[in-house]
PDB file of N, CA and C in Angstrom:
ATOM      1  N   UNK A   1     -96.522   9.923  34.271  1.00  0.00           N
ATOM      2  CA  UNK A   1     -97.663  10.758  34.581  1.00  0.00           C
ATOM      3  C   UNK A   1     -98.522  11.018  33.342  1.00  0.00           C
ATOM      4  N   UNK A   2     -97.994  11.775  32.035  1.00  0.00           N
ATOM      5  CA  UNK A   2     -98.596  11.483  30.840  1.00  0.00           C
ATOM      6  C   UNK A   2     -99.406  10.539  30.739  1.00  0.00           C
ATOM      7  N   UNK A   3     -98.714   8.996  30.625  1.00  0.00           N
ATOM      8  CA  UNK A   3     -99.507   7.845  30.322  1.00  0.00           C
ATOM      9  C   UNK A   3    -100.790   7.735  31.308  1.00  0.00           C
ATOM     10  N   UNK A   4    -100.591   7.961  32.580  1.00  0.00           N
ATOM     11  CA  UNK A   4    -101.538   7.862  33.415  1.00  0.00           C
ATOM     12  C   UNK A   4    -102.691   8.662  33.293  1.00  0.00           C
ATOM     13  N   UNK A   5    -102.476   9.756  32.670  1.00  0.00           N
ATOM     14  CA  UNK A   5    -103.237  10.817  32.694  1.00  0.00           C
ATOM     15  C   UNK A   5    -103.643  11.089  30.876  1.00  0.00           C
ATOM     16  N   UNK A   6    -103.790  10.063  30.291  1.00  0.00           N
ATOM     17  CA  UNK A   6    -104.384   9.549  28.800  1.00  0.00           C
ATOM     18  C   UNK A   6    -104.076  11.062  27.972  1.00  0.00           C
ATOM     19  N   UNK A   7    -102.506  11.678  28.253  1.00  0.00           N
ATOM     20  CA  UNK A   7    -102.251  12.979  28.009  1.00  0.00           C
ATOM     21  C   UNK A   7    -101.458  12.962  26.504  1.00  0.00           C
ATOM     22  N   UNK A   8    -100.892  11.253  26.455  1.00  0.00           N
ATOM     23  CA  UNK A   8    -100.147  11.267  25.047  1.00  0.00           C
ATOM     24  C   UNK A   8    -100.480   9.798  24.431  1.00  0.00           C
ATOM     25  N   UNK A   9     -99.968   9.686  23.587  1.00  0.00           N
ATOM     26  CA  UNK A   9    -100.365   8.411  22.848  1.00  0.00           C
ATOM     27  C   UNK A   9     -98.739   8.284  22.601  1.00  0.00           C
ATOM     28  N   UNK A  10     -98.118   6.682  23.463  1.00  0.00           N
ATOM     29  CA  UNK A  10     -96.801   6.699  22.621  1.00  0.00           C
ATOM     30  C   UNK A  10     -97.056   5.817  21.733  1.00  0.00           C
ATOM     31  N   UNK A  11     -95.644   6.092  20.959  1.00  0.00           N
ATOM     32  CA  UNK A  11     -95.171   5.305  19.713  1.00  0.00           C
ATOM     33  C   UNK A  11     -95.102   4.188  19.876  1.00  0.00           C
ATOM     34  N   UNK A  12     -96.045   2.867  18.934  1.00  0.00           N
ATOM     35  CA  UNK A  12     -95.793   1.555  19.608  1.00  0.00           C
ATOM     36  C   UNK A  12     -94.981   1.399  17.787  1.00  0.00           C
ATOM     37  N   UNK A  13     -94.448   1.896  17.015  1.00  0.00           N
ATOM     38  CA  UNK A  13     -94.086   1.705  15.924  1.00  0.00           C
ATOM     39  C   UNK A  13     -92.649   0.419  16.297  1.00  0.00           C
ATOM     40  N   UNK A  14     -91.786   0.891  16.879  1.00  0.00           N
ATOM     41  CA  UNK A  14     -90.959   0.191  17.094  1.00  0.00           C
ATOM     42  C   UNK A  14     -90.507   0.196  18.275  1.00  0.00           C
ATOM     43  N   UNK A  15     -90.191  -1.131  18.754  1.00  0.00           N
ATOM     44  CA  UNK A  15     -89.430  -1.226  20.416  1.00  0.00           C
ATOM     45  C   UNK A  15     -88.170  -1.632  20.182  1.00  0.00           C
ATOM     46  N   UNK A  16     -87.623  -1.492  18.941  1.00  0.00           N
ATOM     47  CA  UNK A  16     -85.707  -1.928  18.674  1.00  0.00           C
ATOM     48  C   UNK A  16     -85.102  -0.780  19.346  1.00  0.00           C
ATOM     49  N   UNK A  17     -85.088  -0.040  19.731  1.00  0.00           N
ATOM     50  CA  UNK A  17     -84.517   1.007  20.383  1.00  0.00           C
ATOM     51  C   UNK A  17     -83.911   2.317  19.174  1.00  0.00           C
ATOM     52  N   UNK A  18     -84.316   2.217  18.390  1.00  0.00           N
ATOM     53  CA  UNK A  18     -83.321   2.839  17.214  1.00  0.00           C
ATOM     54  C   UNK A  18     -83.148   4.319  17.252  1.00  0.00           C
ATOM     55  N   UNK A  19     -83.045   4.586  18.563  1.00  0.00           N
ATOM     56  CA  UNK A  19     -82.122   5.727  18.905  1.00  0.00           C
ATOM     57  C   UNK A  19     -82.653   6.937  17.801  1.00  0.00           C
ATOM     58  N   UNK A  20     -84.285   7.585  18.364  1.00  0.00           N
ATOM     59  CA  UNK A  20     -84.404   8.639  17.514  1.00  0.00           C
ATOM     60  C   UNK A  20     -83.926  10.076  18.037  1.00  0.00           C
ATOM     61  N   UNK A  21     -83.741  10.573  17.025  1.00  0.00           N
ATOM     62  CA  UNK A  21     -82.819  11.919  16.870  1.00  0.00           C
ATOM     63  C   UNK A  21     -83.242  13.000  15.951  1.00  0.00           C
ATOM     64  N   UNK A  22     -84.116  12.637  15.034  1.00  0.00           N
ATOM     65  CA  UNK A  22     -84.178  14.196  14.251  1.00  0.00           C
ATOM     66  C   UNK A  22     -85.604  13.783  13.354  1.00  0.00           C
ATOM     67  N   UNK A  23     -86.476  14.837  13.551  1.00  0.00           N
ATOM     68  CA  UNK A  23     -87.515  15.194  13.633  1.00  0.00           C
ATOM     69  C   UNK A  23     -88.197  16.150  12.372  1.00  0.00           C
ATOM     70  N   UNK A  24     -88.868  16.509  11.468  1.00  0.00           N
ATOM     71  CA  UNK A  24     -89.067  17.388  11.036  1.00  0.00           C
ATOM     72  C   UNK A  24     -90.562  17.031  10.733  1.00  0.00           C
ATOM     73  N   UNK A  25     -91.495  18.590  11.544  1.00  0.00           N
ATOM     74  CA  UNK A  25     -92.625  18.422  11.100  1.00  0.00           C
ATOM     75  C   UNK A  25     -93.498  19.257   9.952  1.00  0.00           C
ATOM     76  N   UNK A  26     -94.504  18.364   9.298  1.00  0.00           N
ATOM     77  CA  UNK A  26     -94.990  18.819   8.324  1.00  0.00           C
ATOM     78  C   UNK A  26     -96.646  19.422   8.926  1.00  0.00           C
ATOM     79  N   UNK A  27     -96.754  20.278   9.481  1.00  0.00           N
ATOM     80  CA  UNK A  27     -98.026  20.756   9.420  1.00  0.00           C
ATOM     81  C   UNK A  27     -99.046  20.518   8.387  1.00  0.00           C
ATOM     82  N   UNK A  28     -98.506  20.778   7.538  1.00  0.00           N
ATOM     83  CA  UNK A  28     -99.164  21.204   5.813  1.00  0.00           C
ATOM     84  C   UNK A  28    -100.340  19.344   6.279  1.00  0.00           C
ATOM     85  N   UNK A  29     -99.434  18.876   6.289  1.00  0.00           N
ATOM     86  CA  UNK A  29     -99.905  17.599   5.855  1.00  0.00           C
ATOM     87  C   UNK A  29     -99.999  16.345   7.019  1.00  0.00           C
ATOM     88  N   UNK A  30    -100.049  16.974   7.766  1.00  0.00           N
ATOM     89  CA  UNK A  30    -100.450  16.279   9.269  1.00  0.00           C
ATOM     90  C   UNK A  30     -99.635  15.266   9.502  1.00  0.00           C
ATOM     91  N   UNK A  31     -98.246  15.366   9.301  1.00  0.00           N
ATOM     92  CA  UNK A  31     -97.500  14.009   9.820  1.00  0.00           C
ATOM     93  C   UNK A  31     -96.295  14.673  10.073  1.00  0.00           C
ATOM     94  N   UNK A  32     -95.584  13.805  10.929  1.00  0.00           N
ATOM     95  CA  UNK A  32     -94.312  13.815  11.476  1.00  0.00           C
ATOM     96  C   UNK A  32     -93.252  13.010  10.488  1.00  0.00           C
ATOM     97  N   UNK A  33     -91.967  13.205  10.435  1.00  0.00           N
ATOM     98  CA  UNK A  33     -91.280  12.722  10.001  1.00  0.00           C
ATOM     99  C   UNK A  33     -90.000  12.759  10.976  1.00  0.00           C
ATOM    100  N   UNK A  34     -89.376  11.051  11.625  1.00  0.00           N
ATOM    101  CA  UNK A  34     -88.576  11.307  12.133  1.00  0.00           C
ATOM    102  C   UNK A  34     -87.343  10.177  11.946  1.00  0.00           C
ATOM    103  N   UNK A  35     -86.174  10.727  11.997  1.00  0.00           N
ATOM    104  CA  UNK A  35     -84.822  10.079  11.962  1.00  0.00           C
ATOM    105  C   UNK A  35     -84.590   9.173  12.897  1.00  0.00           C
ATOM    106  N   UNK A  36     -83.576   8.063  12.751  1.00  0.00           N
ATOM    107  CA  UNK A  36     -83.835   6.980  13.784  1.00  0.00           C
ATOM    108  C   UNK A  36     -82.282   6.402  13.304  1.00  0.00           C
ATOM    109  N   UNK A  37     -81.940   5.525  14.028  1.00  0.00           N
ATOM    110  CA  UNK A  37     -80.679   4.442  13.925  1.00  0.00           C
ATOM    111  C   UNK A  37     -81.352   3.485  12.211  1.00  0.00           C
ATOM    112  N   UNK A  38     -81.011   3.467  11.428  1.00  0.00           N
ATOM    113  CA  UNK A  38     -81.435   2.620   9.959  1.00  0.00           C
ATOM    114  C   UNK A  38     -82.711   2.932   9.476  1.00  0.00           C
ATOM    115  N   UNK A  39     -83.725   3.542  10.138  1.00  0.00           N
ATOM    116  CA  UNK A  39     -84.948   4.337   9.590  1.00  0.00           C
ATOM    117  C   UNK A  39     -85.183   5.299   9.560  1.00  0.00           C
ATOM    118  N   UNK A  40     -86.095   5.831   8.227  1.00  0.00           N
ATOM    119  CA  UNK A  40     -87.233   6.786   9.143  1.00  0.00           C
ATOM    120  C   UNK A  40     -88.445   6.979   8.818  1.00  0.00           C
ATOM    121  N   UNK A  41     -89.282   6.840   9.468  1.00  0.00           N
ATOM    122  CA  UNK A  41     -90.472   7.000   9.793  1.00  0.00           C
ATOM    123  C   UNK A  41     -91.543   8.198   9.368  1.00  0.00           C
ATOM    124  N   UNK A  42     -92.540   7.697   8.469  1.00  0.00           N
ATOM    125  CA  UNK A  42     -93.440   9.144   8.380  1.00  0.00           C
ATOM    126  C   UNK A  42     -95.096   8.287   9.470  1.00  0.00           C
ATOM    127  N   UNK A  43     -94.924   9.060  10.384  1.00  0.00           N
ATOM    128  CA  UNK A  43     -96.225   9.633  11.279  1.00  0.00           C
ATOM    129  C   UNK A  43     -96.741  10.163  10.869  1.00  0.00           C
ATOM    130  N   UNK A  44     -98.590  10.039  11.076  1.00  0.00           N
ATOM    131  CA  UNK A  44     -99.401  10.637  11.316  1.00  0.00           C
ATOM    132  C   UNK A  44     -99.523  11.546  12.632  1.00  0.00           C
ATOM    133  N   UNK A  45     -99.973  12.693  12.061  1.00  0.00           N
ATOM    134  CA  UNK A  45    -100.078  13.661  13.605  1.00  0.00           C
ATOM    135  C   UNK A  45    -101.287  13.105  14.564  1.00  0.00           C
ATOM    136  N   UNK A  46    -102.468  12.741  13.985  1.00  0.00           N
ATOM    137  CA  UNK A  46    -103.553  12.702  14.499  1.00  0.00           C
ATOM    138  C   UNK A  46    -103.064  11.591  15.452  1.00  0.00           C
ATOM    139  N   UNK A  47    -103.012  10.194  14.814  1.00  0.00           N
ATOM    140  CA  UNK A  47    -102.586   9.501  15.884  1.00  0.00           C
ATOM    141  C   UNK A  47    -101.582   8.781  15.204  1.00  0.00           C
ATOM    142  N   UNK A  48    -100.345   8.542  15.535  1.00  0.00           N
ATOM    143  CA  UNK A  48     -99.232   8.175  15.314  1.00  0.00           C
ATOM    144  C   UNK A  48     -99.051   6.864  15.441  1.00  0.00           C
ATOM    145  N   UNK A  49     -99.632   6.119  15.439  1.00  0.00           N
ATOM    146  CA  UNK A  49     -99.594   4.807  15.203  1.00  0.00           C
ATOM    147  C   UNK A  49    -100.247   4.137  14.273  1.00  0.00           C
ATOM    148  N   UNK A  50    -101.221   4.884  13.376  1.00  0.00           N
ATOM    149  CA  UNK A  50    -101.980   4.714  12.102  1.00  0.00           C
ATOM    150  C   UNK A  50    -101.046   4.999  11.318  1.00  0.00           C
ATOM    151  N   UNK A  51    -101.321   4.147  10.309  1.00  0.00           N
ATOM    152  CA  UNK A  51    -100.552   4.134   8.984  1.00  0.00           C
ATOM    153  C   UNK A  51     -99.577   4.318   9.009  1.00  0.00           C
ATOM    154  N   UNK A  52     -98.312   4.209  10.021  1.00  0.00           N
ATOM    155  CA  UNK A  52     -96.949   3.814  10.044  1.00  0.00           C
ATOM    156  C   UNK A  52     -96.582   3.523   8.810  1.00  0.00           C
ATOM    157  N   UNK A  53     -95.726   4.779   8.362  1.00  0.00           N
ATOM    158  CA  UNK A  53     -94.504   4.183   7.000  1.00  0.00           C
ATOM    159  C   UNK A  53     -93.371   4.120   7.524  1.00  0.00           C
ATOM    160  N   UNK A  54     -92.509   3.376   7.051  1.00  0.00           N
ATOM    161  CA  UNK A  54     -91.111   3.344   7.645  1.00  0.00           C
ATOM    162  C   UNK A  54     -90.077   2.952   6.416  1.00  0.00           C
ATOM    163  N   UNK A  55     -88.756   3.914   6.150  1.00  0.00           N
ATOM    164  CA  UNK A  55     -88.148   3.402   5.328  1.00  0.00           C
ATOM    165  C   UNK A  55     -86.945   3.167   5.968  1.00  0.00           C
ATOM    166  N   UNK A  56     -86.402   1.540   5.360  1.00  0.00           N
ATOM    167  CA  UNK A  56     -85.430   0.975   6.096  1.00  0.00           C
ATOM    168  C   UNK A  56     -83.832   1.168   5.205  1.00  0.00           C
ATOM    169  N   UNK A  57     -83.008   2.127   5.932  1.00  0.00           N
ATOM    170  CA  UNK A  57     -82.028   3.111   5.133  1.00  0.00           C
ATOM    171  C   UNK A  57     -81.092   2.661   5.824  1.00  0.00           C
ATOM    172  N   UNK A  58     -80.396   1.644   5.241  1.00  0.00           N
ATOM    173  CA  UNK A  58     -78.736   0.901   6.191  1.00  0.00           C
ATOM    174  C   UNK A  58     -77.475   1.579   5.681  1.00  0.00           C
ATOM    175  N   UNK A  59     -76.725   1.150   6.805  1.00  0.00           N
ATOM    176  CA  UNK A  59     -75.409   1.840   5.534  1.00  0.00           C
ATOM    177  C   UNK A  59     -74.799   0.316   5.081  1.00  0.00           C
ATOM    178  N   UNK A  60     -74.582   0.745   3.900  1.00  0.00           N
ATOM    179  CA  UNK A  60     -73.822  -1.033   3.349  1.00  0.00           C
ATOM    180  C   UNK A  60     -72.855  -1.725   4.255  1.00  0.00           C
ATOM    181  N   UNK A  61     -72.783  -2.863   3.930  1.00  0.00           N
ATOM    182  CA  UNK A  61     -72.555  -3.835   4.387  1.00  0.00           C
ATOM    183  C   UNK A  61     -70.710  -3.706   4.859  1.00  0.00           C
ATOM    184  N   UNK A  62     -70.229  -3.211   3.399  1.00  0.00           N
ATOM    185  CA  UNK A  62     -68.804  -2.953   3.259  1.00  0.00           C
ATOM    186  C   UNK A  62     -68.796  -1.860   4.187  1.00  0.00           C
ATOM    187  N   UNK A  63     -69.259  -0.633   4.298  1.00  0.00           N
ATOM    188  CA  UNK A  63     -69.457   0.501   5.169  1.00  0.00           C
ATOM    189  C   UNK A  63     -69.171   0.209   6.931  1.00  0.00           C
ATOM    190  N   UNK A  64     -69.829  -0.998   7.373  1.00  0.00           N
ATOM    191  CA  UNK A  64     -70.079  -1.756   8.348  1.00  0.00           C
ATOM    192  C   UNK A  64     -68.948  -1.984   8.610  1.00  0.00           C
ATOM    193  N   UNK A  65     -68.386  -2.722   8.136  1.00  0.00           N
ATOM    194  CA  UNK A  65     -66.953  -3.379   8.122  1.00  0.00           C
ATOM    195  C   UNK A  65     -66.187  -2.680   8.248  1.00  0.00           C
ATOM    196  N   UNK A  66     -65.929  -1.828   7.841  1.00  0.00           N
ATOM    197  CA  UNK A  66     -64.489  -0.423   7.817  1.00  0.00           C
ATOM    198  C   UNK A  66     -64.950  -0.224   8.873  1.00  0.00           C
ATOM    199  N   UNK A  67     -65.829   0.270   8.937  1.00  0.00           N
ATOM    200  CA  UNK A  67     -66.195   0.917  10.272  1.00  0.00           C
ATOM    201  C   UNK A  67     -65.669  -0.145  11.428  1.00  0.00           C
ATOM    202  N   UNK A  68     -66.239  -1.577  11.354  1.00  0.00           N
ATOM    203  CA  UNK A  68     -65.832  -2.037  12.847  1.00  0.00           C
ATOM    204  C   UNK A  68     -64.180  -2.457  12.545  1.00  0.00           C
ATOM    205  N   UNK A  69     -63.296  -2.351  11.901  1.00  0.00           N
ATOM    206  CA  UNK A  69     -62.057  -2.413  11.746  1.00  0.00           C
ATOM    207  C   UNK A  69     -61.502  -1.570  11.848  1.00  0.00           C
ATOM    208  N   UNK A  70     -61.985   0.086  12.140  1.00  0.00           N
ATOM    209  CA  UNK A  70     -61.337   1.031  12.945  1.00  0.00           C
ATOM    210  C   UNK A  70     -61.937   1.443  14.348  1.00  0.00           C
ATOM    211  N   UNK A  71     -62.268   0.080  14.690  1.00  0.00           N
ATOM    212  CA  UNK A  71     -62.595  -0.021  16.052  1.00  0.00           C
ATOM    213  C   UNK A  71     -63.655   0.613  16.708  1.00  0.00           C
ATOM    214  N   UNK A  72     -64.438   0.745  16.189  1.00  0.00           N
ATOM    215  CA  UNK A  72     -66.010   1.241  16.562  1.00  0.00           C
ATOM    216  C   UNK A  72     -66.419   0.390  16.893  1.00  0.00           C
ATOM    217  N   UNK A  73     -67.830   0.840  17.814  1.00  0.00           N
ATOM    218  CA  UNK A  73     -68.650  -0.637  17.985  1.00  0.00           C
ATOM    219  C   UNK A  73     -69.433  -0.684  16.868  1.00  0.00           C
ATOM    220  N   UNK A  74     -70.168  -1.751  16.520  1.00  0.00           N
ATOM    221  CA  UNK A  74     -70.984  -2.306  15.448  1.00  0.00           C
ATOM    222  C   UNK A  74     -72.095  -1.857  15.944  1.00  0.00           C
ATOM    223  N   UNK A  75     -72.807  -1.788  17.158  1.00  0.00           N
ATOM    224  CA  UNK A  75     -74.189  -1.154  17.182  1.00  0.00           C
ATOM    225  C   UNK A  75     -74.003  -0.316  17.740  1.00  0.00           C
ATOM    226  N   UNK A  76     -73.349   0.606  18.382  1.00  0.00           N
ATOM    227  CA  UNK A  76     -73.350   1.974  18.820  1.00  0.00           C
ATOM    228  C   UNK A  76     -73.099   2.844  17.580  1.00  0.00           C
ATOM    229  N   UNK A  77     -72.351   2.764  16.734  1.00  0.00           N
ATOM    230  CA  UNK A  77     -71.734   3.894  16.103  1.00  0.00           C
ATOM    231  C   UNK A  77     -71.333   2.897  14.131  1.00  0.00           C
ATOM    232  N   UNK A  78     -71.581   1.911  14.342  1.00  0.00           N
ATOM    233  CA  UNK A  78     -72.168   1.543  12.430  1.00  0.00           C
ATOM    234  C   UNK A  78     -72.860   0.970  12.126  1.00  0.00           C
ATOM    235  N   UNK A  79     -73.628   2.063  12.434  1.00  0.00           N
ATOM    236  CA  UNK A  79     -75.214   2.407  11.579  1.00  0.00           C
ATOM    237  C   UNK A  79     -75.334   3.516  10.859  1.00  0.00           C
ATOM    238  N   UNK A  80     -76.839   3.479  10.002  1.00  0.00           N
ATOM    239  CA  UNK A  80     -76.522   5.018   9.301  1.00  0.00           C
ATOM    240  C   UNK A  80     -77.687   5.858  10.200  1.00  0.00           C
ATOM    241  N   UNK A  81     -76.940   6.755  10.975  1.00  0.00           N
ATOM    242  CA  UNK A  81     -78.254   7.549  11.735  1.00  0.00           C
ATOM    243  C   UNK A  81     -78.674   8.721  10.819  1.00  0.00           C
ATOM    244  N   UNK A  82     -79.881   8.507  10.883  1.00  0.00           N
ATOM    245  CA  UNK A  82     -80.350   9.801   9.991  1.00  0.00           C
ATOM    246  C   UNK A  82     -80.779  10.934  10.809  1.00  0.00           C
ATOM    247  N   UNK A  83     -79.423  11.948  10.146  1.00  0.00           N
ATOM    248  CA  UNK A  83     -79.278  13.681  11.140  1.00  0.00           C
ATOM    249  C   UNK A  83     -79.569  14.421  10.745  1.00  0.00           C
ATOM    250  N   UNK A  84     -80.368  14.659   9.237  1.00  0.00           N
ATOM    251  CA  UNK A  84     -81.147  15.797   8.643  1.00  0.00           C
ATOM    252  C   UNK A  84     -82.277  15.219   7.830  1.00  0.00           C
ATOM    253  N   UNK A  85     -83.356  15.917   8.167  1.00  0.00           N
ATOM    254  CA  UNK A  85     -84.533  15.705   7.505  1.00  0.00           C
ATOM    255  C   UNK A  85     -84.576  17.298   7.236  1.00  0.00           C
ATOM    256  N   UNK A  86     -84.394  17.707   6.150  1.00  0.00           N
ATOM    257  CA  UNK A  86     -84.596  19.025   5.336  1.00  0.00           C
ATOM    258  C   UNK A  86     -85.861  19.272   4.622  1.00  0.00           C
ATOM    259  N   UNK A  87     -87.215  19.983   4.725  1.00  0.00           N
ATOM    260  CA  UNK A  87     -87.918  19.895   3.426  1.00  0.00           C
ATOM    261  C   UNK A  87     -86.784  21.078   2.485  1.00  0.00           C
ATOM    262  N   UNK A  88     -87.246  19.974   0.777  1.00  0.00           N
ATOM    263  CA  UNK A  88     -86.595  20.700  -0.003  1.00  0.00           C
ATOM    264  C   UNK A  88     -87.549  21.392  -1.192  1.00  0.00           C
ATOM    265  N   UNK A  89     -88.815  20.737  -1.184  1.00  0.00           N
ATOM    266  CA  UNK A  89     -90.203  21.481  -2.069  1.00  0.00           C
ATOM    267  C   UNK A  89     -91.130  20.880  -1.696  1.00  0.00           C
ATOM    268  N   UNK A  90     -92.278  21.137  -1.993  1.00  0.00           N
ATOM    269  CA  UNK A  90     -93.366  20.770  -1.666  1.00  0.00           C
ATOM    270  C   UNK A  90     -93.371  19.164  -1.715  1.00  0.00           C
ATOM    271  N   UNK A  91     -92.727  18.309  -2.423  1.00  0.00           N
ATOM    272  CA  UNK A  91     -92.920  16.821  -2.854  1.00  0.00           C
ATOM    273  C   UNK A  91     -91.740  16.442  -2.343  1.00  0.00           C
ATOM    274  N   UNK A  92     -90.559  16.981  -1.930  1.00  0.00           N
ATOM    275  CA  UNK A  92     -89.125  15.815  -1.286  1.00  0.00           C
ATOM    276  C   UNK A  92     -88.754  16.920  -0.140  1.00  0.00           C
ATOM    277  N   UNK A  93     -87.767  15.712   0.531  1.00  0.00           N
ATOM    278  CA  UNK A  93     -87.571  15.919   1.698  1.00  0.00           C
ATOM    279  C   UNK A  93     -86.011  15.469   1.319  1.00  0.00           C
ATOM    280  N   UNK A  94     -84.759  16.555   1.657  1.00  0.00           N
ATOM    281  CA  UNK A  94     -83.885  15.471   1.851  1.00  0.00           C
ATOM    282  C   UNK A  94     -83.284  15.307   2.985  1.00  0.00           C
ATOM    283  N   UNK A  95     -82.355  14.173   3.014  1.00  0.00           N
ATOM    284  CA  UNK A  95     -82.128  13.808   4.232  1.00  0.00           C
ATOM    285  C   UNK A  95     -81.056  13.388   4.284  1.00  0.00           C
ATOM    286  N   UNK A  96     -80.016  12.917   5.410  1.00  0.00           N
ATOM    287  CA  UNK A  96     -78.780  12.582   5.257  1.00  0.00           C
ATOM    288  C   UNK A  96     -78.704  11.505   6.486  1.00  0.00           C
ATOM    289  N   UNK A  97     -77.605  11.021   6.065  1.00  0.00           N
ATOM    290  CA  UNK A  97     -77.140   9.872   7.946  1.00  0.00           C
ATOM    291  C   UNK A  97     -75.878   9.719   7.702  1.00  0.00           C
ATOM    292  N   UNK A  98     -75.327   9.116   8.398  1.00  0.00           N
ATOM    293  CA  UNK A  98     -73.680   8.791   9.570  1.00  0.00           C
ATOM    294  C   UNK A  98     -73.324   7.758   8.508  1.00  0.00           C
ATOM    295  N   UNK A  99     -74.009   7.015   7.685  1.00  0.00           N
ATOM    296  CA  UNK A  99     -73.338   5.604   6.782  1.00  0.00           C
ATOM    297  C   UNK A  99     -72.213   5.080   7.952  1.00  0.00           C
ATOM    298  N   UNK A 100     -72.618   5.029   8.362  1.00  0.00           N
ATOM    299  CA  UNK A 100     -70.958   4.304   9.784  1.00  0.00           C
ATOM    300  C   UNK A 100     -70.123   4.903   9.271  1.00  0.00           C
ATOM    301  N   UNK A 101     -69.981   6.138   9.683  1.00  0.00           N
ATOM    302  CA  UNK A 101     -68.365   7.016   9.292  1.00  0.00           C
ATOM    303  C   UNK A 101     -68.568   6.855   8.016  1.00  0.00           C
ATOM    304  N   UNK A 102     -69.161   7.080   7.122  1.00  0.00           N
ATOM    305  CA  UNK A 102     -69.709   7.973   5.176  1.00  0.00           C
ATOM    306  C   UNK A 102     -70.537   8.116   4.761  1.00  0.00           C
ATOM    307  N   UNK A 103     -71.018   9.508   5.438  1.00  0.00           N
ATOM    308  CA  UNK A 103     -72.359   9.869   5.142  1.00  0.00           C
ATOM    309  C   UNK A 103     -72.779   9.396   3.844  1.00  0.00           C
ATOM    310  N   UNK A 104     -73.941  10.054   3.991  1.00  0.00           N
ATOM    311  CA  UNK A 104     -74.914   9.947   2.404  1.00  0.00           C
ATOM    312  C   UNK A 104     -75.920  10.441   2.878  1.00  0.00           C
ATOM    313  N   UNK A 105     -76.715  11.042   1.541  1.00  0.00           N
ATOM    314  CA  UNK A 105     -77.465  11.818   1.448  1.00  0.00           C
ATOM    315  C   UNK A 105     -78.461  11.135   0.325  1.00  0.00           C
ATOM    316  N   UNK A 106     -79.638  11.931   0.530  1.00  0.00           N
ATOM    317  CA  UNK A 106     -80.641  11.391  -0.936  1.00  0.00           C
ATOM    318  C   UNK A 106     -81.962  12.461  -0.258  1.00  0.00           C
ATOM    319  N   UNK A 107     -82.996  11.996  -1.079  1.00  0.00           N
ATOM    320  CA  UNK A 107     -84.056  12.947  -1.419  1.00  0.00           C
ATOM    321  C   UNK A 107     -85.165  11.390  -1.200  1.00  0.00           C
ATOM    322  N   UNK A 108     -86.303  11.991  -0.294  1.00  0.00           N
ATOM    323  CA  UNK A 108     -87.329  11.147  -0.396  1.00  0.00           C
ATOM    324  C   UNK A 108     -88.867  11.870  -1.052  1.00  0.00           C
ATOM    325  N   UNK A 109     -89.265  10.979  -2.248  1.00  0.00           N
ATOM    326  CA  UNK A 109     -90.249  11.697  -2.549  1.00  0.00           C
ATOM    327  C   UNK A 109     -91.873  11.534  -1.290  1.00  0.00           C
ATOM    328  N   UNK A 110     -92.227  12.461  -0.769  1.00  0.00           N
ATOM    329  CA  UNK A 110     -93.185  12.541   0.123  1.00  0.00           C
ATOM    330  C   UNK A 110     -94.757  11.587  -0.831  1.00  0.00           C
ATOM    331  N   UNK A 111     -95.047  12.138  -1.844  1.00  0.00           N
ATOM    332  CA  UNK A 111     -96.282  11.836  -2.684  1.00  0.00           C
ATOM    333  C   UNK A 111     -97.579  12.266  -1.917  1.00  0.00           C
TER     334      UNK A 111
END
């Protein structure tokens, strides 16, 4: 109904399915920032399909492996999903993901 009714603009950023989950918006600065299965994404608010950034955040390779040798699936559950987008000052954001069963964490500078 949305689409029909020219009520939203979706995301044509990616059609891999990458399972988004966590969100944090920046008013200040008119974009979205959101968590995904190996990315994440800074949006524009205005229209969200302009100027698509995307940073591509895997969990290593070795990470992968442990993981599917304690019997996980390889694409359901080792990947690194990113589950916190925190602002931490005006210039970073940090953020964390799943590393396939070991997390990690880091800081993205916004600029």
């Amino acid at each position: 109904d949305l689409l029909l009714s020219n009520s939203c603009i979706p995301f044509l950023g990616s059609t891999e399915g990458l399972d988004f989950r966590t969100l944090l918006l920046d008013e200040e600065r008119g974009r979205l920032l959101v968590g995904a299965k190996d990315h994440i994404f800074l949006l524009n608010l205005v229209d969200i399909n302009k100027n698509v950034k995307k940073i591509y955040w895997p969990a290593t390779k070795e990470k992968v492996e442990l993981c599917k040798l304690a019997g996980k699936d390889a694409y359901t559950e080792c990947s690194n999903f990113i589950r916190v987008l925190q602002p931490y000052n005006r210039t970073h954001v940090y953020v964390c993901g799943t590393g396939a069963f070991h997390p990690l964490c880091g800081y993205i500078e916004l600029g």
